[in-house]
Every structure is written in structure tokens, then in C-alpha cells.
Protein backbone atom coordinates (compact mmCIF):
# COMPACT_ATOMS: atom_id res chain seq x y z
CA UNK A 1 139.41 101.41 112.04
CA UNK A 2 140.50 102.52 108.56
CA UNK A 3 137.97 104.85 106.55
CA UNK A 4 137.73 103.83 102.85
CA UNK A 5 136.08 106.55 100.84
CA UNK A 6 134.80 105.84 96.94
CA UNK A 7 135.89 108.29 94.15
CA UNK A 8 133.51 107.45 91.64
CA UNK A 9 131.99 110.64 89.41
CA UNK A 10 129.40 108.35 88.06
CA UNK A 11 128.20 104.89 87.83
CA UNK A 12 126.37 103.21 85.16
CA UNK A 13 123.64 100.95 85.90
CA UNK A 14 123.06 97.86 82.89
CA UNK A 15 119.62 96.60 84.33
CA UNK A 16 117.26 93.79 82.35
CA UNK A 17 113.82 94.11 83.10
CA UNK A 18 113.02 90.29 82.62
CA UNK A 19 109.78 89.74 84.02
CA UNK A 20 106.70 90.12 85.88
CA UNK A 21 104.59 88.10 88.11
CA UNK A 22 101.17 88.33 89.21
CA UNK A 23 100.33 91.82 88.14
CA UNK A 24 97.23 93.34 88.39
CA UNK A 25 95.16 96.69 88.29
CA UNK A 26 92.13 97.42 90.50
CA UNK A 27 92.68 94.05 91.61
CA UNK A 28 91.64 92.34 88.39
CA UNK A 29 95.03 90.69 86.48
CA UNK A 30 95.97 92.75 83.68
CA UNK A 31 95.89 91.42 80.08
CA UNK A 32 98.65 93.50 77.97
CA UNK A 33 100.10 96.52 77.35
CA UNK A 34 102.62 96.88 80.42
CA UNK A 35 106.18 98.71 80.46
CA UNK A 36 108.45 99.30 83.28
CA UNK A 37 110.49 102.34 83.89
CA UNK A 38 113.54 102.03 85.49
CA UNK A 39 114.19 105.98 87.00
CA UNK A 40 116.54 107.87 89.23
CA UNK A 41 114.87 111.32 90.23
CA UNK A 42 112.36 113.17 87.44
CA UNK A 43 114.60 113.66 84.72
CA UNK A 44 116.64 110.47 84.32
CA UNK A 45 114.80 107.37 83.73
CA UNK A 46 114.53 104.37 80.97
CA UNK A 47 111.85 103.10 79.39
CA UNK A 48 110.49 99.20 78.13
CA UNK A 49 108.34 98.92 75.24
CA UNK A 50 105.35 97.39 75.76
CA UNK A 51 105.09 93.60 76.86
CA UNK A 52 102.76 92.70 73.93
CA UNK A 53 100.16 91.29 75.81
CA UNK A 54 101.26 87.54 75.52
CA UNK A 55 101.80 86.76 78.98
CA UNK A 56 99.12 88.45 80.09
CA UNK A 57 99.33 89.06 84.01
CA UNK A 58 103.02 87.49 83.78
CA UNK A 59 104.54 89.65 81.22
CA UNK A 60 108.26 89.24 79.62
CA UNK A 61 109.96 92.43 78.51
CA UNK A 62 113.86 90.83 78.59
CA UNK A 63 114.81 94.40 77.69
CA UNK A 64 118.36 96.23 78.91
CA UNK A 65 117.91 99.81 79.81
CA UNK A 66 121.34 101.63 80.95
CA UNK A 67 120.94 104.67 83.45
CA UNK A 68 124.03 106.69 84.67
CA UNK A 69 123.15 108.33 88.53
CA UNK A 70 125.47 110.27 90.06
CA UNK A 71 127.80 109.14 92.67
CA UNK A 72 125.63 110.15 96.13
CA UNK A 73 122.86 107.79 94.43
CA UNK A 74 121.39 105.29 96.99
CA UNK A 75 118.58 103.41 95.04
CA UNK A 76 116.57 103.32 91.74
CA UNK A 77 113.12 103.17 91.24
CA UNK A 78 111.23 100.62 89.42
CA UNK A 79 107.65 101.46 88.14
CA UNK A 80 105.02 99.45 85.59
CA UNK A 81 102.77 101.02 83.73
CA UNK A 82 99.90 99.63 81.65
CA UNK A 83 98.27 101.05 79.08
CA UNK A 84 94.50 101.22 79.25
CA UNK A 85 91.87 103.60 76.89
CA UNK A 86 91.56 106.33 79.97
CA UNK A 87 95.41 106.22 79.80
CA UNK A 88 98.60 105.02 81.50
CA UNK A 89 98.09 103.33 84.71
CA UNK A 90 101.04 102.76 87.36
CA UNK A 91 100.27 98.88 88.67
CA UNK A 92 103.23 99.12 91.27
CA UNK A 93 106.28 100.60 92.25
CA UNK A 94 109.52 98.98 94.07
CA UNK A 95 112.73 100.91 95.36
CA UNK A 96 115.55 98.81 94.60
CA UNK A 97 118.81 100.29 96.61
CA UNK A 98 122.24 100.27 94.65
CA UNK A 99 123.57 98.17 97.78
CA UNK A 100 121.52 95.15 96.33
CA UNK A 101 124.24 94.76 93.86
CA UNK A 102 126.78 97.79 94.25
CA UNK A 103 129.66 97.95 96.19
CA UNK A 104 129.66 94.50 97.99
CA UNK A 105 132.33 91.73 98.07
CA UNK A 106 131.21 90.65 94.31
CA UNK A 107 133.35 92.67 91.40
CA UNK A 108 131.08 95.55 90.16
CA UNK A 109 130.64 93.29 86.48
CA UNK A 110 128.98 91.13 88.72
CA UNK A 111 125.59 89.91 87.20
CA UNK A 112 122.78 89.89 89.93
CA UNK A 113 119.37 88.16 89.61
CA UNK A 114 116.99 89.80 91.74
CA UNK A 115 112.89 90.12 92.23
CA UNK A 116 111.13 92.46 94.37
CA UNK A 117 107.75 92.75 95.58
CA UNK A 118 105.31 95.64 93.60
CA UNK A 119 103.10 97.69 95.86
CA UNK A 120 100.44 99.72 94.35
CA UNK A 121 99.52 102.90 95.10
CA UNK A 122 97.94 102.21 98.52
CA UNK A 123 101.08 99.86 99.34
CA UNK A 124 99.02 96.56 99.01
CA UNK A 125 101.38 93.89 97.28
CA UNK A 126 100.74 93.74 93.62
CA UNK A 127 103.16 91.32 91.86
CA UNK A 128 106.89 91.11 91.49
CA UNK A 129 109.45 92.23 89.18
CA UNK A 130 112.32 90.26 87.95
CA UNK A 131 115.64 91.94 87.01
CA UNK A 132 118.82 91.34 85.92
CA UNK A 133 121.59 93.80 87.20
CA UNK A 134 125.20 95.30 87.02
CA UNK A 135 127.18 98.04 87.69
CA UNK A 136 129.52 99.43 84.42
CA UNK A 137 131.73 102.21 84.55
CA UNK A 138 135.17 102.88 85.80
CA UNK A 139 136.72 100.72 88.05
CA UNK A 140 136.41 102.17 91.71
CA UNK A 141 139.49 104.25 93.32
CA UNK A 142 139.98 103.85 97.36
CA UNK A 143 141.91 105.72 99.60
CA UNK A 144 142.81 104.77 103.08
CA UNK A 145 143.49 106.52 106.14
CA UNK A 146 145.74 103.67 107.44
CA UNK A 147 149.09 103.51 105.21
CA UNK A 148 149.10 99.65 103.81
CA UNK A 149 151.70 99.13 101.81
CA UNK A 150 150.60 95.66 99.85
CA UNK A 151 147.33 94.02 99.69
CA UNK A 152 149.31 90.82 101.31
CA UNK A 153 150.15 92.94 104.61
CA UNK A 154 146.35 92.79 105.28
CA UNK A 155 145.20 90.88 108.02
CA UNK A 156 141.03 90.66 109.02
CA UNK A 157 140.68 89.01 112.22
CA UNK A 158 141.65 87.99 115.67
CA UNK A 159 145.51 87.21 116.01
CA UNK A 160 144.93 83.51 117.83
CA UNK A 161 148.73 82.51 117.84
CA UNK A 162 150.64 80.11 115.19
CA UNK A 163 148.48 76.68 113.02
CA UNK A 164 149.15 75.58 109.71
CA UNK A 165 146.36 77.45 108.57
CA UNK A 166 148.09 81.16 109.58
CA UNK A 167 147.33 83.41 112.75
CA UNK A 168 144.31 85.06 112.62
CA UNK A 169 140.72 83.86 113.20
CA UNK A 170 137.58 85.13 111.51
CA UNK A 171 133.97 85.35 112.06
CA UNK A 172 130.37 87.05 111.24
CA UNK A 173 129.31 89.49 112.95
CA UNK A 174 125.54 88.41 115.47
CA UNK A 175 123.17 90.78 116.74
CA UNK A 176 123.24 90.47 120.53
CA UNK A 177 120.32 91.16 122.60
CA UNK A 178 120.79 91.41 126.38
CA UNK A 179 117.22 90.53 126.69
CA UNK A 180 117.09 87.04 125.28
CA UNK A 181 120.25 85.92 127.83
């Protein structure tokens, strides 16, 4: 089986934080004043501006942030805040992993709608966050350690013999379990 290894130095991340759904602190929905920050480790993250307080527990931000993370990165982290009078409060958190929308069979411009569950602080669900995402940056380099001369000398399958449709056969991959037979 041929190794393919990525030589990326870094990747840029273009992420819209559209929306929010059913958000609320100490279990009461929140009325205004929420912001989401979008962060890779302590030192690199992005901030929203507040939401404004129109949609109150369903806020709107539509706002693009743009992070860079290193090449060994394996997920971001989404946080929202809101802002109350004894200070910011974190309403729930959601780890979003670059495979979501990185490195798949769709081109890295790709644009990728996604929403993920909030948990709070005790992991209880608190809301979801809607996004926007896609990868920016140079376009990937991968070696092989198979020597393949042209893309068309690829073949993915099962040889099956001669059709009209070529020679090979493909399928997905199942999960067998011995104990269900």
C-alpha cells in the first residue's frame, strides 16, 4: 500500500461563524452580548464582535475570522462567550477536527456548512454553532512511495476481467463483526 505524506508548512483556516442556536447560561436563554472565538492553542485565536443582542438566544454573528495552525494541527476550538456585569461567561465549547473539512476527497477551496453541538462547562448540551468553513493556503504537495508515472496509470479496485465499463470493480469499505453472523 503506497504511503502519501503532506508537505504543507501551514494551512490557513477562512471560518464564518454564522450562527447560534438555543444558547443559554445557567440554564436560562441568554439575551445579548455573545461572541465566539475560534482558537488553536493559547496564543492563536480569532475573535467575533458581539452579536448585538437581536436574536437573543439564536444569535447571528456572519463574521469571517482567518487562523493559520501549523501543519501537525488536528482540530480547532470553538468557544462563546457572553458578556454579563460580573464579566465574560463561556456558554459552551465544541472541538471541531480539521478532518471535518481538510484533506478529504473535496478540493481544499471547498466551502463546508457545518453545526456542532455546544457543551457547557459540565458537558451538558447547550446549543449549536453554525459555521461556514475552508481551507486557504498553498496547494498541497504529495509524495509517494510507489513510482506512478501519470495520474491515468492509477487503478483503485479489484481487477474483475474485461466490460465496457473497464476492469476494475470498486466498493466501500463495512465494518464486519464476527458476532452478528
Amino acid at each position: 500500500m503506497a504511503k502519501y505524506y503532506n508537505n504543507y508548512s501551514s494551512r490557513t483556516v477562512e471560518m464564518t461563524v454564522l450562527s447560534g442556536e438555543d444558547l443559554r447560561l445557567a440554564s436560562k436563554s441568554r439575551k445579548s452580548n455573545a461572541f465566539v472565538i475560534v482558537r488553536y492553542g493559547v496564543n492563536n485565536f480569532r475573535t467575533t464582535e458581539t452579536d448585538g443582542g437581536e436574536g437573543g438566544s439564536y444569535p447571528k454573528w456572519n463574521e469571517k475570522l482567518v487562523l493559520d495552525l501549523p501543519p501537525h494541527a488536528e482540530a480547532v476550538t470553538l468557544e462563546v462567550h457572553c458578556k454579563t456585569a460580573f464579566g465574560d461567561k463561556i456558554v459552551g465549547t465544541a472541538s471541531v477536527p480539521l478532518s471535518d473539512f481538510a484533506g478529504s476527497y473535496m478540493p481544499d477551496s471547498y466551502l463546508h456548512f457545518l453545526s456542532y453541538r455546544l457543551r457547557d462547562s459540565r458537558g451538558q448540551r447547550n446549543g449549536i454553532i453554525n459555521i461556514s468553513v475552508r481551507m486557504k493556503g498553498p496547494a498541497p504537495e504529495y509524495s509517494c512511495s510507489a513510482s506512478v508515472s501519470a495520474p491515468e496509470q492509477m487503478a483503485v479496485g479489484v481487477p474483475v476481467g474485461k466490460s465496457n465499463f473497464g476492469s476494475i470493480v470498486t466498493g466501500v469499505p463495512v465494518l464486519y463483526n464476527k458476532r452478528n453472523f
